[in-house]
N, C-alpha and C. Protein backbone atom coordinates (compact mmCIF):
# COMPACT_ATOMS: atom_id res chain seq x y z
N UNK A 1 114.07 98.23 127.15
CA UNK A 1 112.63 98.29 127.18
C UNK A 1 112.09 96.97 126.66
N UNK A 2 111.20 96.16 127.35
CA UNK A 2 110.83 94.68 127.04
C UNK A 2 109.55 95.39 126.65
N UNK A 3 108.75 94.47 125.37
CA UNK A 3 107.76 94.74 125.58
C UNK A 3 106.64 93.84 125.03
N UNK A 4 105.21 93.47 125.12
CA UNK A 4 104.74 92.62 125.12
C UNK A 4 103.48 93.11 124.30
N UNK A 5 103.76 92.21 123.01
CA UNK A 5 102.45 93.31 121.75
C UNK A 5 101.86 92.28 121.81
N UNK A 6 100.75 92.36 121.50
CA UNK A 6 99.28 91.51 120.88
C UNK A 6 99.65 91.52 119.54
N UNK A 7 99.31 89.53 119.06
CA UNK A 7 99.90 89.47 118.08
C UNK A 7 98.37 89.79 116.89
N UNK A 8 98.85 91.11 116.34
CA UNK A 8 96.76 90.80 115.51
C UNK A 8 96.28 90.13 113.95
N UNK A 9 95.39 90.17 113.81
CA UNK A 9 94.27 89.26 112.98
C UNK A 9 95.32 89.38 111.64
N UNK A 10 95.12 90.25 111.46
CA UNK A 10 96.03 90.47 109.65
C UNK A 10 97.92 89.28 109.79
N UNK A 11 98.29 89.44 111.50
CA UNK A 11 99.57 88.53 110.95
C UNK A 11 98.89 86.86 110.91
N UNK A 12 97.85 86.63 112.04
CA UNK A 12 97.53 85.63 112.15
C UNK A 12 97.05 84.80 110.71
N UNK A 13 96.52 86.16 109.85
CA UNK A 13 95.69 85.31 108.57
C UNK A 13 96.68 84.95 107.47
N UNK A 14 98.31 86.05 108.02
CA UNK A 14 99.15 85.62 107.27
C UNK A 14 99.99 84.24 107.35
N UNK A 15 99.58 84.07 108.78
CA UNK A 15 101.04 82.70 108.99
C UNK A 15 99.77 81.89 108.53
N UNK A 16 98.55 82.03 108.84
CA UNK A 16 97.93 80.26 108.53
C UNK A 16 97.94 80.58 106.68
N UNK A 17 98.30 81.48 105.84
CA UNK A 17 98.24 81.09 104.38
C UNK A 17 99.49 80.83 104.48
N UNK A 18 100.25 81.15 105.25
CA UNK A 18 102.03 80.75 104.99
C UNK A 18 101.95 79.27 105.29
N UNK A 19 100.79 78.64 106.68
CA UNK A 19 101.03 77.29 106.75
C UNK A 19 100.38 76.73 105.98
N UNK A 20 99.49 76.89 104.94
CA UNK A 20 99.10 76.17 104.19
C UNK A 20 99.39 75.89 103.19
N UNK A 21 100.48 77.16 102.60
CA UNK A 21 101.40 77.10 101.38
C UNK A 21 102.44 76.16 101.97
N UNK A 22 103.12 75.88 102.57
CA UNK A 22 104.41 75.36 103.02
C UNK A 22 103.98 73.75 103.64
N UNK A 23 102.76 74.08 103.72
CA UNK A 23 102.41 72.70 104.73
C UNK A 23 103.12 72.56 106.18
N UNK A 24 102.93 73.58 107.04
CA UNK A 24 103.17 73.64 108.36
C UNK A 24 102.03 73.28 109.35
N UNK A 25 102.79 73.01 110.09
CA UNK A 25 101.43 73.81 111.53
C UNK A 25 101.37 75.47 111.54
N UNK A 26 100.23 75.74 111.83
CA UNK A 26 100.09 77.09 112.56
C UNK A 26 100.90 78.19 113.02
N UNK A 27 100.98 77.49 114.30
CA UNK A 27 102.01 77.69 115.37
C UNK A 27 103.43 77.90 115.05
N UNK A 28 103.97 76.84 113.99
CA UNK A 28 105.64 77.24 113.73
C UNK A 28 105.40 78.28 112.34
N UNK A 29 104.42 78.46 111.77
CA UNK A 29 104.36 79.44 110.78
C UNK A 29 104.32 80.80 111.31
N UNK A 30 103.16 80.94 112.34
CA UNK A 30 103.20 82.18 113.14
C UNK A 30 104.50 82.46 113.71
N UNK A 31 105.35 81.90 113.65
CA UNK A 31 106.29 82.29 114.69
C UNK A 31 107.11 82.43 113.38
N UNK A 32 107.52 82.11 112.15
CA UNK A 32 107.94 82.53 111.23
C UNK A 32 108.06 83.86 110.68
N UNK A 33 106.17 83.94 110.43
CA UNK A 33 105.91 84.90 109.49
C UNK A 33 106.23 86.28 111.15
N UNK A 34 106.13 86.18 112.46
CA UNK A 34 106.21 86.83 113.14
C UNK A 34 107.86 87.47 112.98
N UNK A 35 108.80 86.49 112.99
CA UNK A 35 110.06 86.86 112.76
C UNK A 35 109.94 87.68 111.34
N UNK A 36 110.15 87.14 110.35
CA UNK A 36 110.19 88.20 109.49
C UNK A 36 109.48 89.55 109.33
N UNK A 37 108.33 89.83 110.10
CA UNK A 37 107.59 90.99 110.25
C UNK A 37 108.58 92.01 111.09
N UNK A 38 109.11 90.78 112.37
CA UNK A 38 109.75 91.94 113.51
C UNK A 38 111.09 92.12 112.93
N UNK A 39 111.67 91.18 112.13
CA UNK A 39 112.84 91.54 111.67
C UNK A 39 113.53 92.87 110.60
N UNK A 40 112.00 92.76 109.47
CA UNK A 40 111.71 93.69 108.70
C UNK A 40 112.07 95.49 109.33
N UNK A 41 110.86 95.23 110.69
CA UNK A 41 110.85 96.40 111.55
C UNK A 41 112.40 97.17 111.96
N UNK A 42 113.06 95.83 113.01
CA UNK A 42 114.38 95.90 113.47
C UNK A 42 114.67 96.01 112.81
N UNK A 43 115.16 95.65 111.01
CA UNK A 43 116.06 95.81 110.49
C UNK A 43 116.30 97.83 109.79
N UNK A 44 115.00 97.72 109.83
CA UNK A 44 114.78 98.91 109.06
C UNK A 44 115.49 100.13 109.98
N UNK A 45 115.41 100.07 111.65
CA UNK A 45 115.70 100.81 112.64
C UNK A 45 116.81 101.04 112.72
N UNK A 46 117.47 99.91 112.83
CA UNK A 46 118.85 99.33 113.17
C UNK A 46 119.81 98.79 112.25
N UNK A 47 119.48 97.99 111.71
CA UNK A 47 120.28 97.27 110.73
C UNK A 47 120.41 95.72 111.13
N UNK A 48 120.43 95.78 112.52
CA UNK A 48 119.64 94.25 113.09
C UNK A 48 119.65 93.49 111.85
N UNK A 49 120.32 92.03 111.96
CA UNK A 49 119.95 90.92 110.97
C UNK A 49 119.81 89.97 111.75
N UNK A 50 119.34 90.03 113.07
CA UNK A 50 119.37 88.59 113.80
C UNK A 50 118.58 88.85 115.21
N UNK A 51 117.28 88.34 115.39
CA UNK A 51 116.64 88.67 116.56
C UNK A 51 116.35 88.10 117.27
N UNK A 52 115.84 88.03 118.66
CA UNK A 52 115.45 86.71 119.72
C UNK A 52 114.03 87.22 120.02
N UNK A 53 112.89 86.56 120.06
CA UNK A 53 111.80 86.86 120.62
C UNK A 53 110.85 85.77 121.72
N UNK A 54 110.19 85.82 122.10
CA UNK A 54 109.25 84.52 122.71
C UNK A 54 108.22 85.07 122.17
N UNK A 55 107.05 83.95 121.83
CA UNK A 55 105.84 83.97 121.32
C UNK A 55 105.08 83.08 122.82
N UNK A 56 104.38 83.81 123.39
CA UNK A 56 103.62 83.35 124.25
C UNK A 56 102.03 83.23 123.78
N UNK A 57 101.32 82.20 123.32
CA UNK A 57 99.86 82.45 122.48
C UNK A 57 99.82 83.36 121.10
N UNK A 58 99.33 84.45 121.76
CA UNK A 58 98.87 85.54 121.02
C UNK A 58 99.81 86.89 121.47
N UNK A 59 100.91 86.46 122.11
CA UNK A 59 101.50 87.76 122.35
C UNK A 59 102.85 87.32 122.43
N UNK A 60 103.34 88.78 121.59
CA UNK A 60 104.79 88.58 121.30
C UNK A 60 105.82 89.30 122.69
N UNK A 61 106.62 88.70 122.77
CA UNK A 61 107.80 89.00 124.28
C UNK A 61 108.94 89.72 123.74
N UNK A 62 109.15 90.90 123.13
CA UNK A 62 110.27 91.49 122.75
C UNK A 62 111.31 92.48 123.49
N UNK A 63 112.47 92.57 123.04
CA UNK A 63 113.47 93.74 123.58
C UNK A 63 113.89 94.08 122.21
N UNK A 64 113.38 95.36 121.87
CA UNK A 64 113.87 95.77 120.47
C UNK A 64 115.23 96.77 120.81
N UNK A 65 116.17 96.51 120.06
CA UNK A 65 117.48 97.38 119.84
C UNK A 65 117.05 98.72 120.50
N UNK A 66 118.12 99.34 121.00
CA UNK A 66 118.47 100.69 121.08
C UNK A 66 117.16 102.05 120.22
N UNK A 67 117.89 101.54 118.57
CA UNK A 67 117.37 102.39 118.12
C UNK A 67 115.96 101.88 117.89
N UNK A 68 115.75 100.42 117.94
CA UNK A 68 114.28 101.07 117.68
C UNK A 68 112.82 101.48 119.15
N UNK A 69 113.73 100.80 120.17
CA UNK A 69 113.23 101.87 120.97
C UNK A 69 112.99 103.19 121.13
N UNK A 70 114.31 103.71 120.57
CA UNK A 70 113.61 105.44 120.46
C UNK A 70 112.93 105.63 118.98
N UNK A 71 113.06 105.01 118.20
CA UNK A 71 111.58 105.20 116.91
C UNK A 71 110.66 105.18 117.58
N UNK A 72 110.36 103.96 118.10
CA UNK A 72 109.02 103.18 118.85
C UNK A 72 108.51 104.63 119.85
N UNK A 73 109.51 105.07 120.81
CA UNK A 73 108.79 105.98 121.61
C UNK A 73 108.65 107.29 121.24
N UNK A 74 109.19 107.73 119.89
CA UNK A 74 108.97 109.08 119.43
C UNK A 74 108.24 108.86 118.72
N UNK A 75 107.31 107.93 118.27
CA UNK A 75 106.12 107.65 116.99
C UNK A 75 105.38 107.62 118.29
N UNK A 76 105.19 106.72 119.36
CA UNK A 76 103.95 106.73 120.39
C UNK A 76 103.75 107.99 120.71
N UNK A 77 104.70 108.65 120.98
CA UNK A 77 104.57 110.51 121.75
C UNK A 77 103.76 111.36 120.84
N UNK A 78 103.88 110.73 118.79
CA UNK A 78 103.25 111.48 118.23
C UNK A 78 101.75 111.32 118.13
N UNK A 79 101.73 109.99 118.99
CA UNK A 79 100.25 109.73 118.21
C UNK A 79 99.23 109.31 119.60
N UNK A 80 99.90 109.64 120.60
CA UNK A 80 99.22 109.77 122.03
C UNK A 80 99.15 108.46 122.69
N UNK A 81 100.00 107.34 122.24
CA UNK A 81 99.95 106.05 122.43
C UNK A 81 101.49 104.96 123.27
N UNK A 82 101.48 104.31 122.86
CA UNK A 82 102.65 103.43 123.64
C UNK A 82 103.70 102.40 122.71
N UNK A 83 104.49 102.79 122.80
CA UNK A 83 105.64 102.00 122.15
C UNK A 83 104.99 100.62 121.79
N UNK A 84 104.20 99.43 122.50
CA UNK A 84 104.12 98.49 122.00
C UNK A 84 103.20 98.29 120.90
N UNK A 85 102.19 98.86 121.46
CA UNK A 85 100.84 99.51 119.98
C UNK A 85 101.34 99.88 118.49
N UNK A 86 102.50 100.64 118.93
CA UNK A 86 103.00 101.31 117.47
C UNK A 86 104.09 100.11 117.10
N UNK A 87 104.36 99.44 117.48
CA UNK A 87 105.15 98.28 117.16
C UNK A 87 104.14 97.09 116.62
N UNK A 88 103.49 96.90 117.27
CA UNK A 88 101.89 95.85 117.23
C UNK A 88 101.62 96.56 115.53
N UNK A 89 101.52 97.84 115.69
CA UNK A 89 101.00 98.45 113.84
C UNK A 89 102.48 97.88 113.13
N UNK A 90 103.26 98.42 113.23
CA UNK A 90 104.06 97.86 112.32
C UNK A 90 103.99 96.56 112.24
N UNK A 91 103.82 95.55 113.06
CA UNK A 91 104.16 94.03 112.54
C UNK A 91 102.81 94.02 111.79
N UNK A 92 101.59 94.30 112.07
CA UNK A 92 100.48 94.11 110.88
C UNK A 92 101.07 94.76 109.98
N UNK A 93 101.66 95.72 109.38
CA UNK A 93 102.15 96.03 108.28
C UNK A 93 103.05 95.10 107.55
N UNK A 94 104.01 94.78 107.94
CA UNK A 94 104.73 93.74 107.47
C UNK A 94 104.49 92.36 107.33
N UNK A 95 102.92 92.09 107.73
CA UNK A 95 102.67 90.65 107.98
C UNK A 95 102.61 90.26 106.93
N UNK A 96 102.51 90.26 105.73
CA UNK A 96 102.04 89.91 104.72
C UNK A 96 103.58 89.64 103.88
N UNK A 97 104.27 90.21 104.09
CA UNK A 97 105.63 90.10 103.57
C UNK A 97 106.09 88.55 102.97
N UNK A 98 106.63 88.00 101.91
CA UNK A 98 107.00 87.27 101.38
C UNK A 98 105.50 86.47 100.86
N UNK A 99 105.11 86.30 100.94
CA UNK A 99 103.40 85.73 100.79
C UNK A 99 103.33 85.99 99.65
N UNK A 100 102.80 85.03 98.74
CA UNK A 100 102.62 85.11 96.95
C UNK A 100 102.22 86.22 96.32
N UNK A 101 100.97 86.73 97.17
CA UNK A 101 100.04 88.13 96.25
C UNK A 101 101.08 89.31 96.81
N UNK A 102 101.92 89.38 97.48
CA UNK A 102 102.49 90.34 97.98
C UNK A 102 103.61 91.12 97.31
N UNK A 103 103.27 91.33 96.19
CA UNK A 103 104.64 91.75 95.01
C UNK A 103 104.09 93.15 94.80
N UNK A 104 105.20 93.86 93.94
CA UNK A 104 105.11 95.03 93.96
C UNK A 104 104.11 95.13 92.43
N UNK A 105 104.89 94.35 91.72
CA UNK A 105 104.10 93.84 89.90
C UNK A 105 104.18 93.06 89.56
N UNK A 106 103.06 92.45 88.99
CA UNK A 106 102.45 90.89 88.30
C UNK A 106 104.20 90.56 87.58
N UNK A 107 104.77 89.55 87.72
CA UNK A 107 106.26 89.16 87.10
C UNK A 107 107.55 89.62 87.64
N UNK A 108 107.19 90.73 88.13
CA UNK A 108 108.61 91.34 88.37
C UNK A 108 109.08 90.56 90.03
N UNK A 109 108.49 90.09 90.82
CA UNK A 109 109.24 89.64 92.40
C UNK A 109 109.66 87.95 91.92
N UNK A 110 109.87 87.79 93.61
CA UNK A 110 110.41 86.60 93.34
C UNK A 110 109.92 85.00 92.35
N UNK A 111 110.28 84.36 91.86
CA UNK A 111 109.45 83.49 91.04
C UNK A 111 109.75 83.66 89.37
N UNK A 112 110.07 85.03 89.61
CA UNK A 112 109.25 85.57 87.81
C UNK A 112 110.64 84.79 87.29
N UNK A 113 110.10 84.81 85.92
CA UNK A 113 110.97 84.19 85.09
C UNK A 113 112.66 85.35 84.38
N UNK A 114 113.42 84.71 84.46
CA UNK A 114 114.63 85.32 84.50
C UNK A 114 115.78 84.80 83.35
N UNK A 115 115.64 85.81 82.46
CA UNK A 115 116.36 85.48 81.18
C UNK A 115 117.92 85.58 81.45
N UNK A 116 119.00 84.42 81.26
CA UNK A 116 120.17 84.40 81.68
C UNK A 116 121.09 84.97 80.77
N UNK A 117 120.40 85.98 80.02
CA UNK A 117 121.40 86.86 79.13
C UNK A 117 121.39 87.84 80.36
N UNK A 118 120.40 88.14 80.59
CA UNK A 118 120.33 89.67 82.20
C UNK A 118 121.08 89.08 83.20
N UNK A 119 122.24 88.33 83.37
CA UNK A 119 122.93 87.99 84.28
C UNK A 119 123.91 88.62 84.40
């Protein structure tokens, strides 16, 4: 099943703070922060650690695994909709992923300071 999501506003606002933290372009950030969103997804389905996609503009060109094709089409069946939509929601869910404010608690994610007796 190929399928072709609209990439939306919430990942877009994520790759341009990802390119401005990193000092990228746009364009190779979106396609970053896009991988780790779809990878997140795939991985969660499947176990997938390695994906291929095309980014055409604003729309993503995917063939998701096996299994997450049948997630994808038993979540659309529940909610009266289409495998790519409910895929399109998940990558806004995950867009935000690795991004500074995106921790679970103030110290505890990546960054925080790490006493080398807890090693």
């Amino acid at each position: 099943m190929a399928l072709s999501v609209r990439i939306g506003d919430r990942l877009v606002d994520a790759a341009a703070e990802w390119a401005e933290t990193r000092m990228q372009e746009t364009e190779e950030a979106l396609e970053q922060k896009l991988e780790q969103a779809l990878l997140e997804v795939e991985h969660l389905a499947s176990g997938t650690t390695e994906i291929e996609f095309e980014l055409d503009e604003e729309t993503l060109q995917y063939e998701p695994s096996e299994e997450l094709s049948e997630l994808l089409t038993a979540q659309a069946e529940r909610v009266d909709s289409d495998p790519a939509t409910v895929l399109e929601l998940h990558l806004e869910l995950f867009a935000r992923t690795f991004l500074p404010d995106d921790s679970i608690q103030g110290g505890a994610g990546p960054g925080a300071p790490v006493d080398p007796e807890d090693w």
